[in-house]
PDB file of N, CA and C in Angstrom:
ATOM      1  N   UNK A   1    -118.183  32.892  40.790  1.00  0.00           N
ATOM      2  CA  UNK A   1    -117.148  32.841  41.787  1.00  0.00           C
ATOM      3  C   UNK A   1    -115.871  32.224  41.220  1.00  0.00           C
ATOM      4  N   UNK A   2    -116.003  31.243  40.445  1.00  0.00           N
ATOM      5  CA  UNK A   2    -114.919  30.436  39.715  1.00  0.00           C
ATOM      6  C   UNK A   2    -114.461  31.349  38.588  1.00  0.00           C
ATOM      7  N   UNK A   3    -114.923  31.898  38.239  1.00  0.00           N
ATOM      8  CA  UNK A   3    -114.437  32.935  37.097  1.00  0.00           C
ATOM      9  C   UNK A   3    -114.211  34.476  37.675  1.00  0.00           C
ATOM     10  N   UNK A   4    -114.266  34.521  38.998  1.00  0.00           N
ATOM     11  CA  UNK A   4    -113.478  35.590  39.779  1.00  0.00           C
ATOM     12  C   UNK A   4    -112.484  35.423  40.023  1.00  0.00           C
ATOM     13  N   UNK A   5    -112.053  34.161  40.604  1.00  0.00           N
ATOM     14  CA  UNK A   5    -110.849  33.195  41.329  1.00  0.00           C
ATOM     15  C   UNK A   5    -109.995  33.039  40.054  1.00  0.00           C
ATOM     16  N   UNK A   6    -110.603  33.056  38.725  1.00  0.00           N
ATOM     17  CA  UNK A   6    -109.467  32.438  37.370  1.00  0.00           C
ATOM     18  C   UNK A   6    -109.161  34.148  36.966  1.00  0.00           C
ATOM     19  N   UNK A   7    -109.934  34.780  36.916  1.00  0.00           N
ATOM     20  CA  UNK A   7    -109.513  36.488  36.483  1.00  0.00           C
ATOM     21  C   UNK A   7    -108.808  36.470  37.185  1.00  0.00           C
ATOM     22  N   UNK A   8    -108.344  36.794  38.721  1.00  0.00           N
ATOM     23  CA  UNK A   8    -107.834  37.494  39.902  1.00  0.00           C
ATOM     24  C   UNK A   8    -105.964  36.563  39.421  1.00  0.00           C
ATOM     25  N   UNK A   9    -106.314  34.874  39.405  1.00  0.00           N
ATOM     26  CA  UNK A   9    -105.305  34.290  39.089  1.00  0.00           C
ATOM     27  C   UNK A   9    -104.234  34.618  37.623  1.00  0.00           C
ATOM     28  N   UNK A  10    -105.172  34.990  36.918  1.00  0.00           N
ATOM     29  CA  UNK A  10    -104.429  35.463  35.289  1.00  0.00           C
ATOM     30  C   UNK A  10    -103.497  36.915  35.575  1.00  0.00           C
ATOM     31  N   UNK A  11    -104.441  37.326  36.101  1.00  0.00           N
ATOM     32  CA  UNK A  11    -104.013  38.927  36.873  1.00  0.00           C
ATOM     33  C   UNK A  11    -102.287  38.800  37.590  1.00  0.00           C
ATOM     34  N   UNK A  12    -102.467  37.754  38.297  1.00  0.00           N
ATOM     35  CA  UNK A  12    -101.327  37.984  39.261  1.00  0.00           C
ATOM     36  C   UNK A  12    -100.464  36.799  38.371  1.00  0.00           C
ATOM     37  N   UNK A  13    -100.894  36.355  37.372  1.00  0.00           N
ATOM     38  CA  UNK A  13     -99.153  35.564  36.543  1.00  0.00           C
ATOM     39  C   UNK A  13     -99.203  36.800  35.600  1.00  0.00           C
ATOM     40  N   UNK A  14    -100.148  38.034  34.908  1.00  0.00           N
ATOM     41  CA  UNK A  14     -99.089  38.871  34.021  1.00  0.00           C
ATOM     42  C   UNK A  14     -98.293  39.927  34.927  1.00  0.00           C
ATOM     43  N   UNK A  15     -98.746  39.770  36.400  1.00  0.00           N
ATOM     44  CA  UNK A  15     -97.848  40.925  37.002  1.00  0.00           C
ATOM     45  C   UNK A  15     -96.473  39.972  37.560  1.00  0.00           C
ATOM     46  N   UNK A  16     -96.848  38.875  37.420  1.00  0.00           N
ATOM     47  CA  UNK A  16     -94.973  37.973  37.728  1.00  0.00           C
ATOM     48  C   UNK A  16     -94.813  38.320  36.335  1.00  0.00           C
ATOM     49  N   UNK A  17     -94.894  38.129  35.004  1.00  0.00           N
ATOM     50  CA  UNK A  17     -94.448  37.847  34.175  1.00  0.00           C
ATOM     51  C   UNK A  17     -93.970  39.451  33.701  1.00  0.00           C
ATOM     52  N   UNK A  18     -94.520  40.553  33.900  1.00  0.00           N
ATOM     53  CA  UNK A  18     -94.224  42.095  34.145  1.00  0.00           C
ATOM     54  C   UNK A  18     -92.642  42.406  34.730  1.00  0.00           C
ATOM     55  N   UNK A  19     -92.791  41.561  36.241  1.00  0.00           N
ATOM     56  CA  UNK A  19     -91.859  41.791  37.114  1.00  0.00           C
ATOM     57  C   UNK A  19     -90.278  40.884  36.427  1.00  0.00           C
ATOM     58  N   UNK A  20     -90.331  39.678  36.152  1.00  0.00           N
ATOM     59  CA  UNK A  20     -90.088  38.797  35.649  1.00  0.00           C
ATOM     60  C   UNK A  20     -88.957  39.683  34.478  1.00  0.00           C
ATOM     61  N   UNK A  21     -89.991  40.307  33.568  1.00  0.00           N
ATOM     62  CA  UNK A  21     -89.292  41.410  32.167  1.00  0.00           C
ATOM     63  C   UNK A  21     -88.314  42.492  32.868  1.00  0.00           C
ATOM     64  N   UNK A  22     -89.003  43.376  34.210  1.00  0.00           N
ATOM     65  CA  UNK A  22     -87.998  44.510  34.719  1.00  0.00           C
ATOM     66  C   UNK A  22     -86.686  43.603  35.002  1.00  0.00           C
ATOM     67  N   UNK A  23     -87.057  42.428  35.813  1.00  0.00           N
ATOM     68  CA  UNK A  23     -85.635  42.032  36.509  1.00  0.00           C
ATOM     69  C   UNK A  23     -84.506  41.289  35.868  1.00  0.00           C
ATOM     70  N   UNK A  24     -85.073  41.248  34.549  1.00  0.00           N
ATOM     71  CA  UNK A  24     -84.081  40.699  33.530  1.00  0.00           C
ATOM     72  C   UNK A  24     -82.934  41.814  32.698  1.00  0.00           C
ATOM     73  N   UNK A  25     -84.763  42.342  32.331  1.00  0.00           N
ATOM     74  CA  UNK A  25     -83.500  44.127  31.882  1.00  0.00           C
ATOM     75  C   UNK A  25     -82.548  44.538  32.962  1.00  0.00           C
ATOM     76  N   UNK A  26     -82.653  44.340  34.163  1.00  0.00           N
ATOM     77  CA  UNK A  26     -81.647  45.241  35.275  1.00  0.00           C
ATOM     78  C   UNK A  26     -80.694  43.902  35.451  1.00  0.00           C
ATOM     79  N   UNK A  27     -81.159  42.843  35.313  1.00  0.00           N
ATOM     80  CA  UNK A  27     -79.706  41.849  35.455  1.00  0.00           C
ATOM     81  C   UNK A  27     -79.123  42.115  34.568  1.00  0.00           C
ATOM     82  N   UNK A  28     -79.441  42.379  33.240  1.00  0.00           N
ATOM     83  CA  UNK A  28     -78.617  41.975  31.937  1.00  0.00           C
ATOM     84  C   UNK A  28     -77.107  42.432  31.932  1.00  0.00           C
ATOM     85  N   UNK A  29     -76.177  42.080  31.988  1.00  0.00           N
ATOM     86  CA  UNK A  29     -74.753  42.177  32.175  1.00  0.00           C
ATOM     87  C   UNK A  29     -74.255  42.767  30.962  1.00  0.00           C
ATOM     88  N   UNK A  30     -72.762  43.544  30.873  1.00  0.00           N
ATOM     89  CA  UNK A  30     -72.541  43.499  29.468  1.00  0.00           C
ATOM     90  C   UNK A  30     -71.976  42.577  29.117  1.00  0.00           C
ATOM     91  N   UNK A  31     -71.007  42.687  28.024  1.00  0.00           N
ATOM     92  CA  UNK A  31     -70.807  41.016  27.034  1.00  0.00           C
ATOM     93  C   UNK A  31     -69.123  40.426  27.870  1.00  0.00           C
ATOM     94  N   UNK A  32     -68.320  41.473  28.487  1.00  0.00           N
ATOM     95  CA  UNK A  32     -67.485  40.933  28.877  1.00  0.00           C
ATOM     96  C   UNK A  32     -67.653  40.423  30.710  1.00  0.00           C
ATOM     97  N   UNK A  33     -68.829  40.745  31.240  1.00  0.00           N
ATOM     98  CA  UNK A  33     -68.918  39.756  32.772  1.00  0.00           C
ATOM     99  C   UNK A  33     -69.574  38.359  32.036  1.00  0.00           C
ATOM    100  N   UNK A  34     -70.285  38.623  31.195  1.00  0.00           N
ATOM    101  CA  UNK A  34     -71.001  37.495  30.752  1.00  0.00           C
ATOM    102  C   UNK A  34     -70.255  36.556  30.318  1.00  0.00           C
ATOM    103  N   UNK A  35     -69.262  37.191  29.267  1.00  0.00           N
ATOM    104  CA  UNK A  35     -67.990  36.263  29.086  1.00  0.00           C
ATOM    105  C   UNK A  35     -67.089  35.379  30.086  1.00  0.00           C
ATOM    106  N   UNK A  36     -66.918  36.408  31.158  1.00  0.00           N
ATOM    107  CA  UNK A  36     -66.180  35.832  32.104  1.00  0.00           C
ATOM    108  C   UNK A  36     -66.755  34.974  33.299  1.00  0.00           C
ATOM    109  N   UNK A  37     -67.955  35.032  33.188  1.00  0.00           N
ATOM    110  CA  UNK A  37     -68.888  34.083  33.772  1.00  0.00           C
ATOM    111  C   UNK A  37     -68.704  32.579  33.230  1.00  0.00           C
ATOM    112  N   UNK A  38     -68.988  32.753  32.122  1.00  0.00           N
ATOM    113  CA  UNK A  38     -69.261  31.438  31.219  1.00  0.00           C
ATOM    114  C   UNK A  38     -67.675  30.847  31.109  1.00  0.00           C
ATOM    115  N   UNK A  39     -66.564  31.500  31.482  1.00  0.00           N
ATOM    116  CA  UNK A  39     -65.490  30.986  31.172  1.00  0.00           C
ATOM    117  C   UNK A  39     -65.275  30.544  32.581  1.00  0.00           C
ATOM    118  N   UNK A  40     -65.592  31.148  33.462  1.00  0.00           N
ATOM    119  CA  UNK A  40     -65.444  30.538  34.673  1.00  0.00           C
ATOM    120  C   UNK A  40     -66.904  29.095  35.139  1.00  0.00           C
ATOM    121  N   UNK A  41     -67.614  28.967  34.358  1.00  0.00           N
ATOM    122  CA  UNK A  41     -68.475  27.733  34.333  1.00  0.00           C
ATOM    123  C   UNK A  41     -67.239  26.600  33.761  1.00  0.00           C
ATOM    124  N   UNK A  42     -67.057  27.080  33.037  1.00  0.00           N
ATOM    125  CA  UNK A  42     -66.084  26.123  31.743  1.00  0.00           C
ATOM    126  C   UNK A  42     -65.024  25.521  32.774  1.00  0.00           C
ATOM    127  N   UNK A  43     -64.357  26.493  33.469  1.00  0.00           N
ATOM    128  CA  UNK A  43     -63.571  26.152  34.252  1.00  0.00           C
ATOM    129  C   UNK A  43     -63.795  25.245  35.335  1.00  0.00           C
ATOM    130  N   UNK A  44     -65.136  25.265  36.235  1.00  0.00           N
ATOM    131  CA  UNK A  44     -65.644  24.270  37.065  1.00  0.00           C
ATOM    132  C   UNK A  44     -65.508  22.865  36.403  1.00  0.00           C
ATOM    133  N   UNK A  45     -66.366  23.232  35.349  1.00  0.00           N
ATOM    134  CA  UNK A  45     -67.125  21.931  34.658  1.00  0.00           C
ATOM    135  C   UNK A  45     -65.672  21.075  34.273  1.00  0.00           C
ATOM    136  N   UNK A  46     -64.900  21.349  33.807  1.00  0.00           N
ATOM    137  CA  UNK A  46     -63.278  20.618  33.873  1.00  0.00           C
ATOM    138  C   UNK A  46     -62.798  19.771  35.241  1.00  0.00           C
ATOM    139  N   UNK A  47     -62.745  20.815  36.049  1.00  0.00           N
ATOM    140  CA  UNK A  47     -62.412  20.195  37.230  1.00  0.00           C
ATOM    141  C   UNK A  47     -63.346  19.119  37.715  1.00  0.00           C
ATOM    142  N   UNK A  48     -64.039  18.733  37.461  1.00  0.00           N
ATOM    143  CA  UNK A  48     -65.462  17.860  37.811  1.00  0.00           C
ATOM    144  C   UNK A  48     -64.804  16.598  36.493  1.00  0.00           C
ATOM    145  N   UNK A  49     -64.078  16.872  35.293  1.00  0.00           N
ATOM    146  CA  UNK A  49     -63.871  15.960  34.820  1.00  0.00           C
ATOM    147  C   UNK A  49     -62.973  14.435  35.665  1.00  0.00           C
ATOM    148  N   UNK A  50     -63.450  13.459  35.077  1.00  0.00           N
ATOM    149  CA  UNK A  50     -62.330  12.552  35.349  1.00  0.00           C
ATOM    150  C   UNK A  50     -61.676  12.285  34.410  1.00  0.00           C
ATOM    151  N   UNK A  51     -59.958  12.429  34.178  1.00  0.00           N
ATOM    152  CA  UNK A  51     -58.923  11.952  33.499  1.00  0.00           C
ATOM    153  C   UNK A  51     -58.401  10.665  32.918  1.00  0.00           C
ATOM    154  N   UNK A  52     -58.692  10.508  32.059  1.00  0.00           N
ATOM    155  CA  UNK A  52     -58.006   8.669  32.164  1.00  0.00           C
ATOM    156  C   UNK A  52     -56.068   9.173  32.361  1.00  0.00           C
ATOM    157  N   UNK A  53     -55.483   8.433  33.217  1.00  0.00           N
ATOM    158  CA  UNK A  53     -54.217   8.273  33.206  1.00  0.00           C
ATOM    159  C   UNK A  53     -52.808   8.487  31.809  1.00  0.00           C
ATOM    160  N   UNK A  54     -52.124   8.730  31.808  1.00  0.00           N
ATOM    161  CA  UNK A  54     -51.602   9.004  30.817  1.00  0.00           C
ATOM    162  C   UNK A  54     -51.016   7.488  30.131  1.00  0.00           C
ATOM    163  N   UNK A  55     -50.766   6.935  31.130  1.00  0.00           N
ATOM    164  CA  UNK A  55     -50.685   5.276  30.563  1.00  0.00           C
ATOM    165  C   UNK A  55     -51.618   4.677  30.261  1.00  0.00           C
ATOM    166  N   UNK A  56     -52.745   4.747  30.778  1.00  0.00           N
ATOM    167  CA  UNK A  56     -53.626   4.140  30.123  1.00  0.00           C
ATOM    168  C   UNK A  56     -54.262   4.733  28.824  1.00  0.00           C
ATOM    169  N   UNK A  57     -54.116   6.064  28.618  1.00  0.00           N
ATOM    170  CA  UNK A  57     -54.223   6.252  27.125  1.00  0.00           C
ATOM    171  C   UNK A  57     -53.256   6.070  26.116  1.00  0.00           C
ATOM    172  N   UNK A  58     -51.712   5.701  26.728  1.00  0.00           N
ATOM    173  CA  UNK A  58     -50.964   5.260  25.555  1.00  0.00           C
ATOM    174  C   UNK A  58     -51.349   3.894  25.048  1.00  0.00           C
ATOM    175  N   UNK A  59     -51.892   3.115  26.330  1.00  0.00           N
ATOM    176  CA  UNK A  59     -52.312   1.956  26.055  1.00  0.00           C
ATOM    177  C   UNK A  59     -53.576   1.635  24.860  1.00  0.00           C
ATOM    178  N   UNK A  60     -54.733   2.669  25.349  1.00  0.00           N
ATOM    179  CA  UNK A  60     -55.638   2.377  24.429  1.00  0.00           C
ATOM    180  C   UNK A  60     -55.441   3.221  23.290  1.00  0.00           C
ATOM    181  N   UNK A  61     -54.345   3.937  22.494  1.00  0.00           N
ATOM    182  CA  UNK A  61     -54.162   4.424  21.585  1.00  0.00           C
ATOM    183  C   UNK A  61     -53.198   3.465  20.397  1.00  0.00           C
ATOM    184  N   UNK A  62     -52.594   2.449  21.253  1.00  0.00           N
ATOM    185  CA  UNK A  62     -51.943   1.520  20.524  1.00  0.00           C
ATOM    186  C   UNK A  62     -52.633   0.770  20.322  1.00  0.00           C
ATOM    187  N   UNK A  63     -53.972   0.084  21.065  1.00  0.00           N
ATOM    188  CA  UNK A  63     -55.006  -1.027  20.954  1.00  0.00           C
ATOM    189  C   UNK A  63     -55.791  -0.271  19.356  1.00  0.00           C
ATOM    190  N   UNK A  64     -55.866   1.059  19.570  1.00  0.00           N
ATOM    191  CA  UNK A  64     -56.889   1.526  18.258  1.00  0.00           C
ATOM    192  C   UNK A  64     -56.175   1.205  17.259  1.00  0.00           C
ATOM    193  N   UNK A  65     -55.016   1.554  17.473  1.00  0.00           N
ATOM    194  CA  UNK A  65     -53.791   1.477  15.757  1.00  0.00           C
ATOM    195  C   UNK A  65     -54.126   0.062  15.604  1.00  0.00           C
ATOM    196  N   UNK A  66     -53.360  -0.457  16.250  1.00  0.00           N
ATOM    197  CA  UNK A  66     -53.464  -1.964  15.798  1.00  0.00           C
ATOM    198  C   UNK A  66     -54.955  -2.629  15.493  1.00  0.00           C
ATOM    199  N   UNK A  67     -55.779  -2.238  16.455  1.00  0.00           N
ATOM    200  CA  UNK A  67     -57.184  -2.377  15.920  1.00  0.00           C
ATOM    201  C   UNK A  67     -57.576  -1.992  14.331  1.00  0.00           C
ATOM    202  N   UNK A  68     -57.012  -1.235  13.704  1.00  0.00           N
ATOM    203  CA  UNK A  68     -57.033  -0.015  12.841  1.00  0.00           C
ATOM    204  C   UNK A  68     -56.862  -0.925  11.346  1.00  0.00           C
ATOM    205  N   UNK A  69     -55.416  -0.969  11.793  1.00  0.00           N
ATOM    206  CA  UNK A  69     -54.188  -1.867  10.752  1.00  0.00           C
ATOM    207  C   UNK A  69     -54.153  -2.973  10.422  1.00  0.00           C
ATOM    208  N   UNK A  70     -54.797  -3.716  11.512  1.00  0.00           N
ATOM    209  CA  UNK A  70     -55.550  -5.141  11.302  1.00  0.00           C
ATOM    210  C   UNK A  70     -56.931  -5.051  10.555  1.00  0.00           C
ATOM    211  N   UNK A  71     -57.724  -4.698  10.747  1.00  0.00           N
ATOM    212  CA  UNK A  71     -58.749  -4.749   9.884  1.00  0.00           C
ATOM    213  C   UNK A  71     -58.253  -4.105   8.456  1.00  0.00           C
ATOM    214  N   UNK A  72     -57.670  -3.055   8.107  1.00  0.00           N
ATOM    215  CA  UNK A  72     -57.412  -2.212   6.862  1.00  0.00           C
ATOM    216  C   UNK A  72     -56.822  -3.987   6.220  1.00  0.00           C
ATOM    217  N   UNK A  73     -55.857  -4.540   6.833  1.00  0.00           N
ATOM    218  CA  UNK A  73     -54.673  -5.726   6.016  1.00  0.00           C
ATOM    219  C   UNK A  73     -56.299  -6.743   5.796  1.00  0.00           C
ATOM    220  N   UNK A  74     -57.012  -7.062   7.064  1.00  0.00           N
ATOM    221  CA  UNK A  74     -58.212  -8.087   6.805  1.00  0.00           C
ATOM    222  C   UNK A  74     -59.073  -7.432   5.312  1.00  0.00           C
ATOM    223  N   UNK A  75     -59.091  -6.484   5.568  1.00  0.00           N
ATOM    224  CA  UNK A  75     -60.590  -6.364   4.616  1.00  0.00           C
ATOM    225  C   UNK A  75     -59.278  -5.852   2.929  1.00  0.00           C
ATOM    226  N   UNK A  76     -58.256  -5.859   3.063  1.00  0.00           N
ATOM    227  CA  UNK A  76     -57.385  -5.383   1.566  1.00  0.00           C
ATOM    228  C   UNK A  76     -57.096  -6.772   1.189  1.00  0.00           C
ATOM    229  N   UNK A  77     -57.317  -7.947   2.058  1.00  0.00           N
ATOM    230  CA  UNK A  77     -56.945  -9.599   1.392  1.00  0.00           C
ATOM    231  C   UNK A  77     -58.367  -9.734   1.347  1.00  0.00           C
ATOM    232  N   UNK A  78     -59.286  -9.901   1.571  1.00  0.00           N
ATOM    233  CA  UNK A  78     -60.742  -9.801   1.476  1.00  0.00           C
ATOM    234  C   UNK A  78     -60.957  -8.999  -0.106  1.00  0.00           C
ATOM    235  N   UNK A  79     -60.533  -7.612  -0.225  1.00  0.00           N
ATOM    236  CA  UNK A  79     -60.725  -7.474  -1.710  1.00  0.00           C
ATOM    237  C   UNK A  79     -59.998  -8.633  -2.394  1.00  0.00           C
ATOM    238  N   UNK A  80     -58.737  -8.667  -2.296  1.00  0.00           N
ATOM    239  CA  UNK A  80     -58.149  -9.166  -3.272  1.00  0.00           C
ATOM    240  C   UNK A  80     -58.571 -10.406  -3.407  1.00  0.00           C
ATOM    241  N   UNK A  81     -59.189 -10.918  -2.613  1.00  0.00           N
ATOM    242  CA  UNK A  81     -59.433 -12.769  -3.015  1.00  0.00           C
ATOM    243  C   UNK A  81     -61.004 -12.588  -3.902  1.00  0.00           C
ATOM    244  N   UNK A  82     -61.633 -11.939  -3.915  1.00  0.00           N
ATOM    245  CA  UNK A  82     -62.830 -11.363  -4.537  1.00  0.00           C
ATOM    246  C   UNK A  82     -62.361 -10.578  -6.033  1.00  0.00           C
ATOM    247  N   UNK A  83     -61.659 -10.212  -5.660  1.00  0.00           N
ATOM    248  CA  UNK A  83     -60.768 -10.063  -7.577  1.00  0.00           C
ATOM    249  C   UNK A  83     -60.072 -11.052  -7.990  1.00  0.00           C
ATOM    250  N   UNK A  84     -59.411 -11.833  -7.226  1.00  0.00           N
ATOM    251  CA  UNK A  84     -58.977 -13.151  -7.906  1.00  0.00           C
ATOM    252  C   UNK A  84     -60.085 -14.044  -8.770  1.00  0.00           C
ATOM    253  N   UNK A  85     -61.399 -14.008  -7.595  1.00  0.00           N
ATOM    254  CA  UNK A  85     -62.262 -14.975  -7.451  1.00  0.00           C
ATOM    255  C   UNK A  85     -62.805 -14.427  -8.907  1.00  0.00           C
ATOM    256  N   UNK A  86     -62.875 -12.865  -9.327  1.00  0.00           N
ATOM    257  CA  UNK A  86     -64.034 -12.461 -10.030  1.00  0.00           C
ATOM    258  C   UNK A  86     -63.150 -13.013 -11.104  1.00  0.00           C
ATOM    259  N   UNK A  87     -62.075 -12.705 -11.351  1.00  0.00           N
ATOM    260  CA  UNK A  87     -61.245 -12.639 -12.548  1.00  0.00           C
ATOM    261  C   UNK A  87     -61.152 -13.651 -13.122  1.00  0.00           C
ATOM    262  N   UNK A  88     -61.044 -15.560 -12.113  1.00  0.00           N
ATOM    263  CA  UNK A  88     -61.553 -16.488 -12.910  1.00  0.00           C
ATOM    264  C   UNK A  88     -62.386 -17.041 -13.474  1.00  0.00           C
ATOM    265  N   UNK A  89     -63.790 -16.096 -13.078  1.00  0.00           N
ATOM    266  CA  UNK A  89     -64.999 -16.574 -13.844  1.00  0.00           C
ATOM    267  C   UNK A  89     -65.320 -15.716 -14.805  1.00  0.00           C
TER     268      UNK A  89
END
């Protein structure tokens, strides 16, 4: 009985998985709706973005420089005191 109930069940997932194959071939789009699908996803998915402000990215674009320029000057006196250092011993 249990191995009637598991046949009958295998049976009816290869006829979804049958049906499943026709309804893909008959969706299949050509390459330019498909295109314009996906460009119109693209387009949602933007609008859903949040913006940082335009001031506040001038702000944190000057914090990076200077973040930047300060370490490059820290770590170029950092060599040089390490070549001083090497050069007197």
């Amino acid at each position: 009985m249990a191995k009637e109930k598991e046949l009958k069940t295998k049976g009816k997932a290869k006829e979804v998985k049958a049906k499943d194959k026709k309804k893909n071939k008959e969706e299949k789009k050509n390459l330019w709706v498909r295109f314009r699908i996906y460009l119109h996803g693209i387009r949602t998915e933007f609008e859903k973005v949040h913006w940082t402000p335009k001031k506040d990215m001038i702000r944190y674009s000057i914090a990076t420089i200077v973040f930047i320029i300060f370490f490059s000057v820290f770590f170029y006196v950092i060599n040089l005191l390490f070549a001083l250092i090497q050069s007197l011993v």
